[in-house]
N, C-alpha and C. Protein backbone atom coordinates (compact mmCIF):
# COMPACT_ATOMS: atom_id res chain seq x y z
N UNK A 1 -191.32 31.59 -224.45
CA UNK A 1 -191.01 30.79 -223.25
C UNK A 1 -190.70 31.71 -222.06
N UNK A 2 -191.10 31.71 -221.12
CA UNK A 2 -190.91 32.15 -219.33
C UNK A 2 -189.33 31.96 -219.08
N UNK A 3 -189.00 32.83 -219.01
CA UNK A 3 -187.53 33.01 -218.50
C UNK A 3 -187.41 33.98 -217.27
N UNK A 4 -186.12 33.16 -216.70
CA UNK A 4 -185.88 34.07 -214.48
C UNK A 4 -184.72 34.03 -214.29
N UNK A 5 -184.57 34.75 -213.92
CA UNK A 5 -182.73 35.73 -213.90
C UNK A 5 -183.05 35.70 -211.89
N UNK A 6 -182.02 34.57 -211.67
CA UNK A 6 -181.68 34.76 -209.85
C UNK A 6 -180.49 35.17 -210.13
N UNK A 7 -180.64 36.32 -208.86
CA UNK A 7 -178.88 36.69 -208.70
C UNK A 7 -178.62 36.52 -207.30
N UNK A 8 -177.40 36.03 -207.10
CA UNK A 8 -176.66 35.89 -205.90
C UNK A 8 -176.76 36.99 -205.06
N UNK A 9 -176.31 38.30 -205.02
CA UNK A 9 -176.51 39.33 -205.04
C UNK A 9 -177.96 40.28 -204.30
N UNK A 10 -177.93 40.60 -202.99
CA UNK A 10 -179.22 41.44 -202.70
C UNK A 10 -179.30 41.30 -201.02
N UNK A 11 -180.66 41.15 -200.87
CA UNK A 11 -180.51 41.45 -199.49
C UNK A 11 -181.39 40.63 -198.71
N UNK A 12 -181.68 40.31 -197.66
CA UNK A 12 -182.53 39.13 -196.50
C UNK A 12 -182.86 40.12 -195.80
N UNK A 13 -184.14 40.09 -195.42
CA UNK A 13 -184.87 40.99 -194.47
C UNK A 13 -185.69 40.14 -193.22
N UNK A 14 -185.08 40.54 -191.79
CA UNK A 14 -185.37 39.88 -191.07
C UNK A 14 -186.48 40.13 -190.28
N UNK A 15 -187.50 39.33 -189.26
CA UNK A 15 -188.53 40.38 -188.51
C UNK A 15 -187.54 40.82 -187.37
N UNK A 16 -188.14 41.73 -186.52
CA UNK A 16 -186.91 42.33 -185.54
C UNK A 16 -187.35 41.63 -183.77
N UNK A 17 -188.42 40.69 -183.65
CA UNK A 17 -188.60 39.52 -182.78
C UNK A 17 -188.42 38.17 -183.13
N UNK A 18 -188.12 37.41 -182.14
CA UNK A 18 -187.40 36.33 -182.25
C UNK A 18 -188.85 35.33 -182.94
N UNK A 19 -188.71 34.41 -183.97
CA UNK A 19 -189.91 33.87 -184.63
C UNK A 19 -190.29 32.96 -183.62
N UNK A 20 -191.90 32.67 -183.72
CA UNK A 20 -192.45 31.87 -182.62
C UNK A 20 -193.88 31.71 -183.48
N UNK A 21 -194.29 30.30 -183.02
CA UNK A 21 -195.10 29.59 -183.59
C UNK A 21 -196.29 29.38 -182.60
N UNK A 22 -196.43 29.90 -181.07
CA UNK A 22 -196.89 30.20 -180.24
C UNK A 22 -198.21 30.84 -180.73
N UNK A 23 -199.30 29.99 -179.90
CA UNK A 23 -200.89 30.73 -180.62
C UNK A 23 -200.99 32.03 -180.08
N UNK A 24 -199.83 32.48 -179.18
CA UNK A 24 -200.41 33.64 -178.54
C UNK A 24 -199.15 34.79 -179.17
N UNK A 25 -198.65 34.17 -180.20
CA UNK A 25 -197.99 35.49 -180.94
C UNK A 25 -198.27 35.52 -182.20
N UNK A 26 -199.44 34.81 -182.77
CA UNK A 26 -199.96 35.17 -183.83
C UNK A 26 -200.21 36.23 -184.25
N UNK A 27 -200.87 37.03 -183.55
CA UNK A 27 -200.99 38.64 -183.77
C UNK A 27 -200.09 39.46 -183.68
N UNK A 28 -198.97 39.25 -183.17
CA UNK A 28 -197.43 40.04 -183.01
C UNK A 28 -196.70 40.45 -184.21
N UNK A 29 -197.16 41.91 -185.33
CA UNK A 29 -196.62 41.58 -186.70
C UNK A 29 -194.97 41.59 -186.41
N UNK A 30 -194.52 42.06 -185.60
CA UNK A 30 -193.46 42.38 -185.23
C UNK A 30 -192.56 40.75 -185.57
N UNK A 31 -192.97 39.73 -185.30
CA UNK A 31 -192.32 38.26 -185.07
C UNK A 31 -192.68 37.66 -186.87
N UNK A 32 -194.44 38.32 -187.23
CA UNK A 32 -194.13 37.39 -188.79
C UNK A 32 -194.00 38.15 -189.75
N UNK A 33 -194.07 39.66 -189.46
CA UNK A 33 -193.87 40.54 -190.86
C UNK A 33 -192.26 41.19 -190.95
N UNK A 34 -191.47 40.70 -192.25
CA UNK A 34 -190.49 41.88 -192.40
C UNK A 34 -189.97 43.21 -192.84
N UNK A 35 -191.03 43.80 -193.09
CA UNK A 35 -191.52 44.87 -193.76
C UNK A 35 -190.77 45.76 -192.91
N UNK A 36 -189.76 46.41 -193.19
CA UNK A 36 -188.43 47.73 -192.21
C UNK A 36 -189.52 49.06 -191.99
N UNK A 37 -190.72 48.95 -192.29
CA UNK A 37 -191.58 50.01 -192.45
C UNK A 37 -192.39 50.25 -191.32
N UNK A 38 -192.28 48.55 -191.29
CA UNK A 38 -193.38 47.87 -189.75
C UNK A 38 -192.11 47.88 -188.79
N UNK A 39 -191.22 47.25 -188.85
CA UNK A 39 -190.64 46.22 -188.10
C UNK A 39 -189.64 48.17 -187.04
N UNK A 40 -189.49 48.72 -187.53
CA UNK A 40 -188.77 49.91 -187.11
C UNK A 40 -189.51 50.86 -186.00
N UNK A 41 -190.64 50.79 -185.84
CA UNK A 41 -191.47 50.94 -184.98
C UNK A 41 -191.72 50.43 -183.59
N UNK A 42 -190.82 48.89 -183.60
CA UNK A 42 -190.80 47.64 -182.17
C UNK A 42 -189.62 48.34 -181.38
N UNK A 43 -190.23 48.73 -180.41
CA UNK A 43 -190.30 49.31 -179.23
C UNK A 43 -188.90 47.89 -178.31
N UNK A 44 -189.54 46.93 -179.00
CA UNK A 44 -188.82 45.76 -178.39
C UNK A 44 -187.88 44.94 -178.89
N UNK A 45 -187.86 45.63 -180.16
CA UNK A 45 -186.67 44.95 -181.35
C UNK A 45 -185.28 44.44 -180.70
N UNK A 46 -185.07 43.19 -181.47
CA UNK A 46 -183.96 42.27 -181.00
C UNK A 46 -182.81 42.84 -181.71
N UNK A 47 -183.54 43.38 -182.87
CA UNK A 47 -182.43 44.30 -184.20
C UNK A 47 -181.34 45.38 -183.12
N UNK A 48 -182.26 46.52 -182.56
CA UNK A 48 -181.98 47.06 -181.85
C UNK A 48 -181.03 46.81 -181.08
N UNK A 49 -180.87 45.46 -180.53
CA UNK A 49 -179.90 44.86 -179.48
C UNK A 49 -178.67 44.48 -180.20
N UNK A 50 -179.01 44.13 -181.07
CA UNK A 50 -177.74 43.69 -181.85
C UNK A 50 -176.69 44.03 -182.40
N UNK A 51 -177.33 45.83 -182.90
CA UNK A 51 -176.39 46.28 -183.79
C UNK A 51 -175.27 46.57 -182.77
N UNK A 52 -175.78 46.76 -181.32
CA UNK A 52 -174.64 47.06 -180.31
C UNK A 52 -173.21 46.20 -180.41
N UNK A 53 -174.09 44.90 -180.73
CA UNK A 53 -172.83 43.80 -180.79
C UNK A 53 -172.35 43.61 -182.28
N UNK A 54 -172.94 43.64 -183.52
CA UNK A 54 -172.91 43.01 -184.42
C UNK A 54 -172.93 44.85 -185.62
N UNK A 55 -172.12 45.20 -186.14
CA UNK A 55 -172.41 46.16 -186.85
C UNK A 55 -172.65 45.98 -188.18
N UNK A 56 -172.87 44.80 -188.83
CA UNK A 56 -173.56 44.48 -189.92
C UNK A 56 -174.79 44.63 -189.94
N UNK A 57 -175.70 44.79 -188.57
CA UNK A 57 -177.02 44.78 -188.60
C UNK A 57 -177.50 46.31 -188.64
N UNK A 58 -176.35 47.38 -188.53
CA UNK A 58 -176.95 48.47 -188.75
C UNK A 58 -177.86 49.04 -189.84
N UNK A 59 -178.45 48.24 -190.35
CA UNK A 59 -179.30 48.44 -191.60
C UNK A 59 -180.63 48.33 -190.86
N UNK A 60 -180.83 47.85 -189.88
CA UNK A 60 -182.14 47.77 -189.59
C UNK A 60 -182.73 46.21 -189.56
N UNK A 61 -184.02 46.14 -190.55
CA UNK A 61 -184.37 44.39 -190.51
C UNK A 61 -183.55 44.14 -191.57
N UNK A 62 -182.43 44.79 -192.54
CA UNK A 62 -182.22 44.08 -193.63
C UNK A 62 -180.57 44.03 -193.87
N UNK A 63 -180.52 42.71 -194.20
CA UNK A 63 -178.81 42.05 -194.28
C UNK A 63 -178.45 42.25 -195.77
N UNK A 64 -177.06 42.34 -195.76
CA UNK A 64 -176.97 41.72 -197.51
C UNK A 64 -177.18 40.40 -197.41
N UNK A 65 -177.13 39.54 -198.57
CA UNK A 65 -177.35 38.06 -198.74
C UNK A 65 -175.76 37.19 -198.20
N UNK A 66 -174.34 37.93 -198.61
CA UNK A 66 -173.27 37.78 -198.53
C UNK A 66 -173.31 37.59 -196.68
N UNK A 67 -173.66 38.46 -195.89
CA UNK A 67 -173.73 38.42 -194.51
C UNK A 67 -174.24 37.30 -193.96
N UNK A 68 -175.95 37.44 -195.33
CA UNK A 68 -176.92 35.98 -194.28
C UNK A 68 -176.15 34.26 -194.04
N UNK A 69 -175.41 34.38 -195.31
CA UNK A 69 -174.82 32.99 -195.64
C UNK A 69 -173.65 32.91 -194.62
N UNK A 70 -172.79 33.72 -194.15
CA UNK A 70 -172.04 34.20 -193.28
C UNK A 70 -172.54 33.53 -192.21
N UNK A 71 -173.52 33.87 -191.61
CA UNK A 71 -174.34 33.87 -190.72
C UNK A 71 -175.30 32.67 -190.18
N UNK A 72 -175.81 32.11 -191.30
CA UNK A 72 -176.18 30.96 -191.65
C UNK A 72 -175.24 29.18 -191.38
N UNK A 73 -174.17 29.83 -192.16
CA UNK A 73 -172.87 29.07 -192.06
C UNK A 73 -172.35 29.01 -191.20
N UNK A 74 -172.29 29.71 -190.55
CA UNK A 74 -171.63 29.81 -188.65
C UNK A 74 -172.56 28.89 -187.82
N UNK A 75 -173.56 29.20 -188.43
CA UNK A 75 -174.33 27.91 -187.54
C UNK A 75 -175.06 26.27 -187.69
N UNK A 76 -174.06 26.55 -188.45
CA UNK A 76 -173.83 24.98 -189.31
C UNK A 76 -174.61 24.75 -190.52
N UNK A 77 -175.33 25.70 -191.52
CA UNK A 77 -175.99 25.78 -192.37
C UNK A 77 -175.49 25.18 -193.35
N UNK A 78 -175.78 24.13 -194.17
CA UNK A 78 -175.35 24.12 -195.67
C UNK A 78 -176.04 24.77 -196.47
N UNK A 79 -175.39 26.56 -197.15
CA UNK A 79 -175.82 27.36 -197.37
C UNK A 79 -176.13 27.14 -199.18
N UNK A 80 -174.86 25.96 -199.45
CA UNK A 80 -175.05 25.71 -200.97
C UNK A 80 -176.46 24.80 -201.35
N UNK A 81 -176.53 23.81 -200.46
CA UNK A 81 -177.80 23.27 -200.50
C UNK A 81 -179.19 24.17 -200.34
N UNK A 82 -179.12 24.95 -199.44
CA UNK A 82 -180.30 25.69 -199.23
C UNK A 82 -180.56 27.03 -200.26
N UNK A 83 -179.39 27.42 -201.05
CA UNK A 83 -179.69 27.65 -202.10
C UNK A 83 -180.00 27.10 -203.39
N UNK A 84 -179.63 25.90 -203.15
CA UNK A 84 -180.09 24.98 -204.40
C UNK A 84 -181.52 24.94 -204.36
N UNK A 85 -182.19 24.56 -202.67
CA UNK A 85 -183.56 24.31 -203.14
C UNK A 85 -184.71 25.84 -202.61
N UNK A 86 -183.90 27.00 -202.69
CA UNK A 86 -184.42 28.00 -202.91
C UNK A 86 -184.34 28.09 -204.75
N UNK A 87 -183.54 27.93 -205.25
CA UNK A 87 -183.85 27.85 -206.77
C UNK A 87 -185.02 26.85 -207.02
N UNK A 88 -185.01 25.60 -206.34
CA UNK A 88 -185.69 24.62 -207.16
C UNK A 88 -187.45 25.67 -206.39
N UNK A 89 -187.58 26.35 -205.52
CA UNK A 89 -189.20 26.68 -205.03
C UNK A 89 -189.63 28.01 -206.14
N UNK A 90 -188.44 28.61 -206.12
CA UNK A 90 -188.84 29.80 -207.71
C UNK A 90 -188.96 28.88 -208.60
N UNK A 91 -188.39 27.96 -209.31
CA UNK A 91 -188.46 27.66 -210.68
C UNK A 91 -190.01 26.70 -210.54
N UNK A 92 -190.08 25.92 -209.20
CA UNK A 92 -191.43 25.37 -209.47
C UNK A 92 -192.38 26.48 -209.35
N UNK A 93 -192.72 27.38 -208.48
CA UNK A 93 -193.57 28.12 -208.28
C UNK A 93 -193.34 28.77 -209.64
N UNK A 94 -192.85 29.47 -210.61
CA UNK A 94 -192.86 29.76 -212.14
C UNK A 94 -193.17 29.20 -212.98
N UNK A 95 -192.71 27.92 -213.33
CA UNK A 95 -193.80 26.48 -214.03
C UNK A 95 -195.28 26.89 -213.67
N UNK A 96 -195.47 26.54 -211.97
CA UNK A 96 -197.09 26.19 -211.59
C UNK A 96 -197.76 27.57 -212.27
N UNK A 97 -197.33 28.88 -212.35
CA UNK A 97 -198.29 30.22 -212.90
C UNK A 97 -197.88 30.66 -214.55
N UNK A 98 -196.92 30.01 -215.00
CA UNK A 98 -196.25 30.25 -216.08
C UNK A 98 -197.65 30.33 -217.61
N UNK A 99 -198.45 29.73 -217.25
CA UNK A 99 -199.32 30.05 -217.78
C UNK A 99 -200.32 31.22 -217.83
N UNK A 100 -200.01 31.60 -216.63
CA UNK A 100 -201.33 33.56 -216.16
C UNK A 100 -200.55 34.27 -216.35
N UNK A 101 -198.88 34.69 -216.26
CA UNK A 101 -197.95 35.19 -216.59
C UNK A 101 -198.27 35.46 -218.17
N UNK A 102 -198.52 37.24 -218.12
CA UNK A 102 -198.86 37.56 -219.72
C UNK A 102 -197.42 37.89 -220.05
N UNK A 103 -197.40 37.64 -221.70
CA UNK A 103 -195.78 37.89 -221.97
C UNK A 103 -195.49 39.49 -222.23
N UNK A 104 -194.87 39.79 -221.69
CA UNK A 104 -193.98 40.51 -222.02
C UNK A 104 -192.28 40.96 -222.22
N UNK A 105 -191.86 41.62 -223.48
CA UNK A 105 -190.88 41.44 -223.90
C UNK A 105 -189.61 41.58 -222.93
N UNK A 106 -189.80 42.58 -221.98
CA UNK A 106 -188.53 42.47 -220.69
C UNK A 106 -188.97 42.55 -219.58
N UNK A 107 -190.52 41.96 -218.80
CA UNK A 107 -190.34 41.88 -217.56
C UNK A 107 -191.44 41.81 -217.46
N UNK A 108 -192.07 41.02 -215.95
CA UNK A 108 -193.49 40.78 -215.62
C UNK A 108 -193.14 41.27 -213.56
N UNK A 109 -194.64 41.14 -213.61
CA UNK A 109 -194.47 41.15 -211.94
C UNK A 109 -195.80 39.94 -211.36
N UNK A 110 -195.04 39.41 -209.94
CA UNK A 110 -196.10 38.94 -210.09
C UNK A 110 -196.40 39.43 -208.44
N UNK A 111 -198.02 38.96 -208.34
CA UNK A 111 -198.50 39.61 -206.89
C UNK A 111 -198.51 38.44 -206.16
């Protein structure tokens, strides 16, 4: 049987422009990729601005999880709910492939 170990525990990686759904920032990886590899390179980073004010963000694009909920919660988030149905999108998305998932005895990856 397919078994998944979530831990509370880790980190949220943010892009370092403000997200926008705008046809003309489609191409901007800066706004949809969070990759600290890409995102450290923006010339225009909001990250950048922040850590001035905020010294939790000195990591760059990436928070602990403890911060995001922090963070989240300050702005009226129900952070317990939205982790509930971040569990329920892993456990369905694991059902839906749980079958191409070859077994192995302590660990798989998936792409």
């Amino acid at each position: 049987p397919l078994e998944c170990f979530i831990y509370k525990k880790g980190f949220g990686r943010l892009s370092s422009e403000v997200y926008s759904t705008d046809p003309q920032d489609m191409t901007n990886k800066y706004i949809h990729l969070t990759n600290s590899s890409i995102n450290r390179h923006n010339p225009n980073s909001v990250q950048r601005l922040a850590i001035r004010q905020d010294k939790q963000l000195e990591g760059g694009s990436k928070i602990s999880l403890d911060y995001l909920w922090k963070r989240l919660s300050a702005d009226g988030i129900d952070t317990k709910h939205l982790w509930a149905k971040i569990r329920q999108v892993v456990l369905k998305t694991l059902y839906c492939v749980q079958d191409t998932i070859p077994g192995h005895p302590n660990s798989f990856e998936l792409f």
